[in-house]
N, C-alpha and C. Protein backbone atom coordinates (compact mmCIF):
# COMPACT_ATOMS: atom_id res chain seq x y z
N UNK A 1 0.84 -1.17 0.00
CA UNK A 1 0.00 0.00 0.00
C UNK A 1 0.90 1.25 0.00
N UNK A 2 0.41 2.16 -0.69
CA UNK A 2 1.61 3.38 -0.92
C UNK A 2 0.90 4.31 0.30
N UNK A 3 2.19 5.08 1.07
CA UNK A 3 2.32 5.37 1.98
C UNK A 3 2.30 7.08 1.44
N UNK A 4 1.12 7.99 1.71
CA UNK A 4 1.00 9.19 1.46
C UNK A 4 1.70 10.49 2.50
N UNK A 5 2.00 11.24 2.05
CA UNK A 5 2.51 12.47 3.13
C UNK A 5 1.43 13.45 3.41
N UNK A 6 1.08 13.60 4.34
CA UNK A 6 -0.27 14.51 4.64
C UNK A 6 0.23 16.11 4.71
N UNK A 7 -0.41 16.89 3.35
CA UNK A 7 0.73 18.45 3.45
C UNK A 7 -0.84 19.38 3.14
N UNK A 8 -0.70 20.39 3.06
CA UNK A 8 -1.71 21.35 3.23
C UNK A 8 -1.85 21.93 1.55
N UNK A 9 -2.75 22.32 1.06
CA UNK A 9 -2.81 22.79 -0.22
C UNK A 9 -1.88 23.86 -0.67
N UNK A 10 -1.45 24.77 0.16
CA UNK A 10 -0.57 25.92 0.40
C UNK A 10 1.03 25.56 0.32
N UNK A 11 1.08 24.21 1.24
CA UNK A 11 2.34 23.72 1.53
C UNK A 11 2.96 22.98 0.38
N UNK A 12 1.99 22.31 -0.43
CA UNK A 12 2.30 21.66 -1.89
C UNK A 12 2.29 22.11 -3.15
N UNK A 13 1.84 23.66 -2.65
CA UNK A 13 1.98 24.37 -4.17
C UNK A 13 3.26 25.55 -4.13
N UNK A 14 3.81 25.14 -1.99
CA UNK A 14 4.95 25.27 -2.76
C UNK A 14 6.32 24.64 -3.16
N UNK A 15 5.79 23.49 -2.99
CA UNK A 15 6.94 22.62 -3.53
C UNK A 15 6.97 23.05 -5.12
N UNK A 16 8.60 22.62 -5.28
CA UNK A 16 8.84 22.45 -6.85
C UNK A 16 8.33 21.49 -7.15
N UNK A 17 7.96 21.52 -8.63
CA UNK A 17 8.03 20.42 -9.54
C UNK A 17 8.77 19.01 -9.07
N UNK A 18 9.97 18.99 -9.06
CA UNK A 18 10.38 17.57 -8.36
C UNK A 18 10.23 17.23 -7.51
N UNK A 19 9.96 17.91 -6.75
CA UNK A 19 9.35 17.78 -5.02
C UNK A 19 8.07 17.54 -5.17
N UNK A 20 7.39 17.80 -6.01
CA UNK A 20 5.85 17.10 -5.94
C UNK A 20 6.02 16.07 -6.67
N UNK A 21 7.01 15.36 -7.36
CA UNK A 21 7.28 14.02 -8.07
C UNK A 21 7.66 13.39 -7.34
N UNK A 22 8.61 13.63 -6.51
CA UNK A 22 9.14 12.78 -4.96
C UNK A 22 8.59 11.71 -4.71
N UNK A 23 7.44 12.08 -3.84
CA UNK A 23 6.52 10.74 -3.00
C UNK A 23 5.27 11.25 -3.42
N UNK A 24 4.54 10.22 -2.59
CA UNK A 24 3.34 10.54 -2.53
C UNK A 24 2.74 11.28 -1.64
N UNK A 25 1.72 12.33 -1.89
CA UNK A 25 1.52 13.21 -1.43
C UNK A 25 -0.35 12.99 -1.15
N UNK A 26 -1.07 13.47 0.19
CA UNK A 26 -2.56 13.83 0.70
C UNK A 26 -2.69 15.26 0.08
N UNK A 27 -3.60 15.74 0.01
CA UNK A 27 -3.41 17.13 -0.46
C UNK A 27 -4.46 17.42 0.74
N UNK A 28 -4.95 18.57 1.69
CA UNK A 28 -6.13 18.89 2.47
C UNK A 28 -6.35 20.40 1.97
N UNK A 29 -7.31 20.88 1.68
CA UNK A 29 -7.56 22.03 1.39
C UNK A 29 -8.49 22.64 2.59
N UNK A 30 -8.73 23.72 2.94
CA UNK A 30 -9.51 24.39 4.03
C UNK A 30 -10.86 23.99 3.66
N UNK A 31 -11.39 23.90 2.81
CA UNK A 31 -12.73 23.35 2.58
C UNK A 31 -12.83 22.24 3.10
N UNK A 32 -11.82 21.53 2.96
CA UNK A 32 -12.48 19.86 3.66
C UNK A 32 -12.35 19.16 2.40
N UNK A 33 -12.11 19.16 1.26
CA UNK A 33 -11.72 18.36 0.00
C UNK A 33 -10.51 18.37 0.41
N UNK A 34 -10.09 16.68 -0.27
CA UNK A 34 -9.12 16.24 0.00
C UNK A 34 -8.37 15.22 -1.31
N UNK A 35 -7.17 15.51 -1.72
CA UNK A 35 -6.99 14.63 -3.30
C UNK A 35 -5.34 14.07 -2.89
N UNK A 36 -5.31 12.89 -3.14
CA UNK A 36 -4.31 11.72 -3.49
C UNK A 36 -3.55 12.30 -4.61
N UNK A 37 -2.58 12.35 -4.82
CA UNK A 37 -1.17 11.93 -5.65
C UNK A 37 -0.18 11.60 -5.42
N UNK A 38 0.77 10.96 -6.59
CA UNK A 38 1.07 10.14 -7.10
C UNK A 38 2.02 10.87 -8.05
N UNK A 39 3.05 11.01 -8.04
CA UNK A 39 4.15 11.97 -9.05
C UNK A 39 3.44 12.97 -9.62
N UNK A 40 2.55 13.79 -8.90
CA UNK A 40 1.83 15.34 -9.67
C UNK A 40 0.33 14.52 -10.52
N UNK A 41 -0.09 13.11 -9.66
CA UNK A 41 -0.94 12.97 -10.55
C UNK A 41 -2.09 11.88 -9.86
N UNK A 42 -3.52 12.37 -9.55
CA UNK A 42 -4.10 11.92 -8.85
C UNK A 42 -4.15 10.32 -9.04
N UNK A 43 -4.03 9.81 -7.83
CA UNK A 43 -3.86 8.26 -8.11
C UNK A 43 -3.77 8.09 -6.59
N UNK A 44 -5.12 6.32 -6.27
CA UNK A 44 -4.97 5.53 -5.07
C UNK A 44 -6.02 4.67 -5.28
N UNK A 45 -5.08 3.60 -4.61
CA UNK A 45 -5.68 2.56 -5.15
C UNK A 45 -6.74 1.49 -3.93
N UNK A 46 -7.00 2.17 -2.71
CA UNK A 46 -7.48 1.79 -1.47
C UNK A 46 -8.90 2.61 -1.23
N UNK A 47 -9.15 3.44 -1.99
CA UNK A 47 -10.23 4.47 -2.21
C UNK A 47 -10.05 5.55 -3.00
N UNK A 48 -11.29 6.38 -2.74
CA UNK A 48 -11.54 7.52 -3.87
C UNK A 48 -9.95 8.63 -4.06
N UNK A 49 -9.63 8.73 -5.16
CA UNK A 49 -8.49 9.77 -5.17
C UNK A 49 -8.26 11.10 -5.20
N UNK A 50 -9.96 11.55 -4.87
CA UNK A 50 -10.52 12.72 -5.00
C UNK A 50 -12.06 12.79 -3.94
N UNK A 51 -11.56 13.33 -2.73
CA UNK A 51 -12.60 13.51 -2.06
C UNK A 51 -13.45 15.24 -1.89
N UNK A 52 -14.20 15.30 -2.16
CA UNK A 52 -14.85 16.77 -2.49
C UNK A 52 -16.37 16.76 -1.48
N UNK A 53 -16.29 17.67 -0.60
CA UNK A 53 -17.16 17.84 0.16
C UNK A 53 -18.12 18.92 0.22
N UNK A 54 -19.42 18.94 0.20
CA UNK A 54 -20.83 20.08 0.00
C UNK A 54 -21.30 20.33 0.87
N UNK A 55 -21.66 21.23 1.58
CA UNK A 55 -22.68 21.66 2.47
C UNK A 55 -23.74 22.18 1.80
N UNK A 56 -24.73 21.44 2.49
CA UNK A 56 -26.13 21.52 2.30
C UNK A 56 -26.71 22.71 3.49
N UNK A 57 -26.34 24.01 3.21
CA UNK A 57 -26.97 24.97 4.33
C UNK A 57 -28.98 25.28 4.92
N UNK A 58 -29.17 25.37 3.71
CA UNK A 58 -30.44 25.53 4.03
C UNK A 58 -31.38 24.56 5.17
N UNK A 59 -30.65 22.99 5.06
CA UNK A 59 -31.33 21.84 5.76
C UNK A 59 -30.74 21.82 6.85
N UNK A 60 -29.91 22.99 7.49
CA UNK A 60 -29.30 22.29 8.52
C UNK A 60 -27.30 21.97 8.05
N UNK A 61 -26.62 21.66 9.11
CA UNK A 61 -25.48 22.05 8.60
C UNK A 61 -25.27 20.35 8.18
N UNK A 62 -25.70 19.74 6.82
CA UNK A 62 -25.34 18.58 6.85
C UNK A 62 -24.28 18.31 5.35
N UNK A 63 -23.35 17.65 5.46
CA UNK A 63 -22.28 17.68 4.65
C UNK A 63 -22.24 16.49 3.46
N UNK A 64 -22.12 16.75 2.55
CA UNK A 64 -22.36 15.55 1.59
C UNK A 64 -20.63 15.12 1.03
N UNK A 65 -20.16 14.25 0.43
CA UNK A 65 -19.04 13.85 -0.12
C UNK A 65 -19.34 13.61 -1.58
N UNK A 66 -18.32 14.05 -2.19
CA UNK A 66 -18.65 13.28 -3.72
C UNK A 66 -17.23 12.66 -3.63
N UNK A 67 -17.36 11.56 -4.69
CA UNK A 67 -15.80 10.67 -4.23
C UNK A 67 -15.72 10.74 -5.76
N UNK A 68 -14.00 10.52 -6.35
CA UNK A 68 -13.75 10.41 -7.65
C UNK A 68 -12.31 9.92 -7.58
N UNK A 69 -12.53 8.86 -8.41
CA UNK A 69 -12.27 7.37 -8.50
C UNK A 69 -10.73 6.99 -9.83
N UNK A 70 -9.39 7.21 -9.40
CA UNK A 70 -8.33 7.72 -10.25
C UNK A 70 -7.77 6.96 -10.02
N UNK A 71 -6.64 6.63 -11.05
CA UNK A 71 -5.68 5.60 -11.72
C UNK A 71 -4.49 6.13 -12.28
N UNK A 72 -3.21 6.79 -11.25
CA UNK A 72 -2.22 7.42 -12.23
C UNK A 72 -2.39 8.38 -12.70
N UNK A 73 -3.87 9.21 -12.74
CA UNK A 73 -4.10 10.73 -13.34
C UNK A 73 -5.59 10.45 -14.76
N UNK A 74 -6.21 9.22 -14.68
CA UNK A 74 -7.11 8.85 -15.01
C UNK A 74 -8.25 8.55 -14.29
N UNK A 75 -9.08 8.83 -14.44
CA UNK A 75 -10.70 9.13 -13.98
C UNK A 75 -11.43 7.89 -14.62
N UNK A 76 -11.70 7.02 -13.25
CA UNK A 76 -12.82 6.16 -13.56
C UNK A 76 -14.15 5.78 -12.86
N UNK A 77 -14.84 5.62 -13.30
CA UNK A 77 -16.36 5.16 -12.82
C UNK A 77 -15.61 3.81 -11.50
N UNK A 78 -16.59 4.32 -10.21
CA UNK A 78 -16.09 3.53 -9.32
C UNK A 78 -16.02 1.74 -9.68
N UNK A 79 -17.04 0.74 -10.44
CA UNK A 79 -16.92 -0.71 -10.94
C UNK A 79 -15.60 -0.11 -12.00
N UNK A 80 -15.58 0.51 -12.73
CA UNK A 80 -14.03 0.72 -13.66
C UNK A 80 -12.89 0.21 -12.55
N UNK A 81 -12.77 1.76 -11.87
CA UNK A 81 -11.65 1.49 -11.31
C UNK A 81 -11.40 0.18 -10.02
N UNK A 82 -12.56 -0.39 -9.66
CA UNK A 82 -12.32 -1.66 -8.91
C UNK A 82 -12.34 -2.86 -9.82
N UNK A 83 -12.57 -2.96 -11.40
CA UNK A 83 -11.86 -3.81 -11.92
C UNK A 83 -10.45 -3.69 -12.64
N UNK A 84 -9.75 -2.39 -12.55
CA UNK A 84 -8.58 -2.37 -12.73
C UNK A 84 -7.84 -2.80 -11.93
N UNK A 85 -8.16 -2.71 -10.76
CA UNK A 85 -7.59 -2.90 -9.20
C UNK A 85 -7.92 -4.75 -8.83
N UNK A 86 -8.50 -5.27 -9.69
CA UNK A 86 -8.92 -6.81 -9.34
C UNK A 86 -9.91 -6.79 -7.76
N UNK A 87 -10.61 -5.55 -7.72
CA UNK A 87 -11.66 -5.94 -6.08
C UNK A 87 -11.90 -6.83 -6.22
N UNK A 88 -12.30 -7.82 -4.96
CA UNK A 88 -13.47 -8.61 -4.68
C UNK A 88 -14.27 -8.25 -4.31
N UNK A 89 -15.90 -9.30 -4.48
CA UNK A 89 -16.93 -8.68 -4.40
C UNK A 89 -17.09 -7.98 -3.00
N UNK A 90 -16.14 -8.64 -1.82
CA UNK A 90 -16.42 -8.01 -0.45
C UNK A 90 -15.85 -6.83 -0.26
N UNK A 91 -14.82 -6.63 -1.16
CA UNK A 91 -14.16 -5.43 -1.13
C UNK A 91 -14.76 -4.22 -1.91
N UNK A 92 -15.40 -4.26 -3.04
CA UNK A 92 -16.45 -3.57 -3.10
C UNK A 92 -17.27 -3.15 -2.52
N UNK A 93 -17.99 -3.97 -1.61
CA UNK A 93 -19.07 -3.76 -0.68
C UNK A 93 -18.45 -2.54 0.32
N UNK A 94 -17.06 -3.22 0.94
CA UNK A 94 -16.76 -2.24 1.82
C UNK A 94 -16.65 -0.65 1.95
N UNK A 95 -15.95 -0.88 0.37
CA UNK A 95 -15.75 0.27 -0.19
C UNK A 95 -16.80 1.49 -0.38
N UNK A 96 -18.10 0.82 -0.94
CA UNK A 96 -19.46 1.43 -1.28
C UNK A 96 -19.81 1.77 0.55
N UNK A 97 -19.94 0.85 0.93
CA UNK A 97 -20.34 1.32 2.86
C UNK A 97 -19.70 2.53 3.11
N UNK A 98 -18.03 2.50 2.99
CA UNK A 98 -17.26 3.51 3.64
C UNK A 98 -17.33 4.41 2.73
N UNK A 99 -17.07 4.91 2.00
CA UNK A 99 -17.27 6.18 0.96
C UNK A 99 -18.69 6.33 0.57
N UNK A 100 -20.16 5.99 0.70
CA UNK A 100 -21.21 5.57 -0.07
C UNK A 100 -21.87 7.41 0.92
């Protein structure tokens, strides 16, 4: 499992170029979205590689997630990218529970 560095959106834009090729990098932004890379290029292979979060104000302060689902800097439909990845069917399941 690739081992990510947890850095702040601020803190990784100001790395150089090779320094964001380095390792792997969490990205956290003040909003609460949160994105995976992978040499300057969204990618993870344990969940979504792109987590993006909504507030729903009017109902009350309740927060929604949208998840988006990357391969190396490619965008796939969540069954895509868990058959690139060889899931099993339980591992799917889990997956859909915890991100769903």
């Amino acid at each position: 499992m690739i081992k990510y560095t947890n850095i702040s959106f601020i803190e990784y834009y100001d790395l150089s170029v090779e320094e964001r090729k380095e390792k792997p990098y969490c990205i956290k932004y003040s909003n609460g979205n949160k994105y995976w890379l992978v040499k300057d290029k969204l990618h993870k292979e344990d969940g979504p590689a792109a987590i993006l979060l909504t507030a729903i104000l009017p109902k009350g302060n309740h927060w929604y997630s949208y998840n988006e689902w990357y391969l190396y800097g490619k965008r796939y439909l969540f069954e895509e990218w868990c058959n690139k990845l060889n899931k099993t069917d339980e591992e799917k399941v889990f997956l859909k529970l915890k991100y769903s």
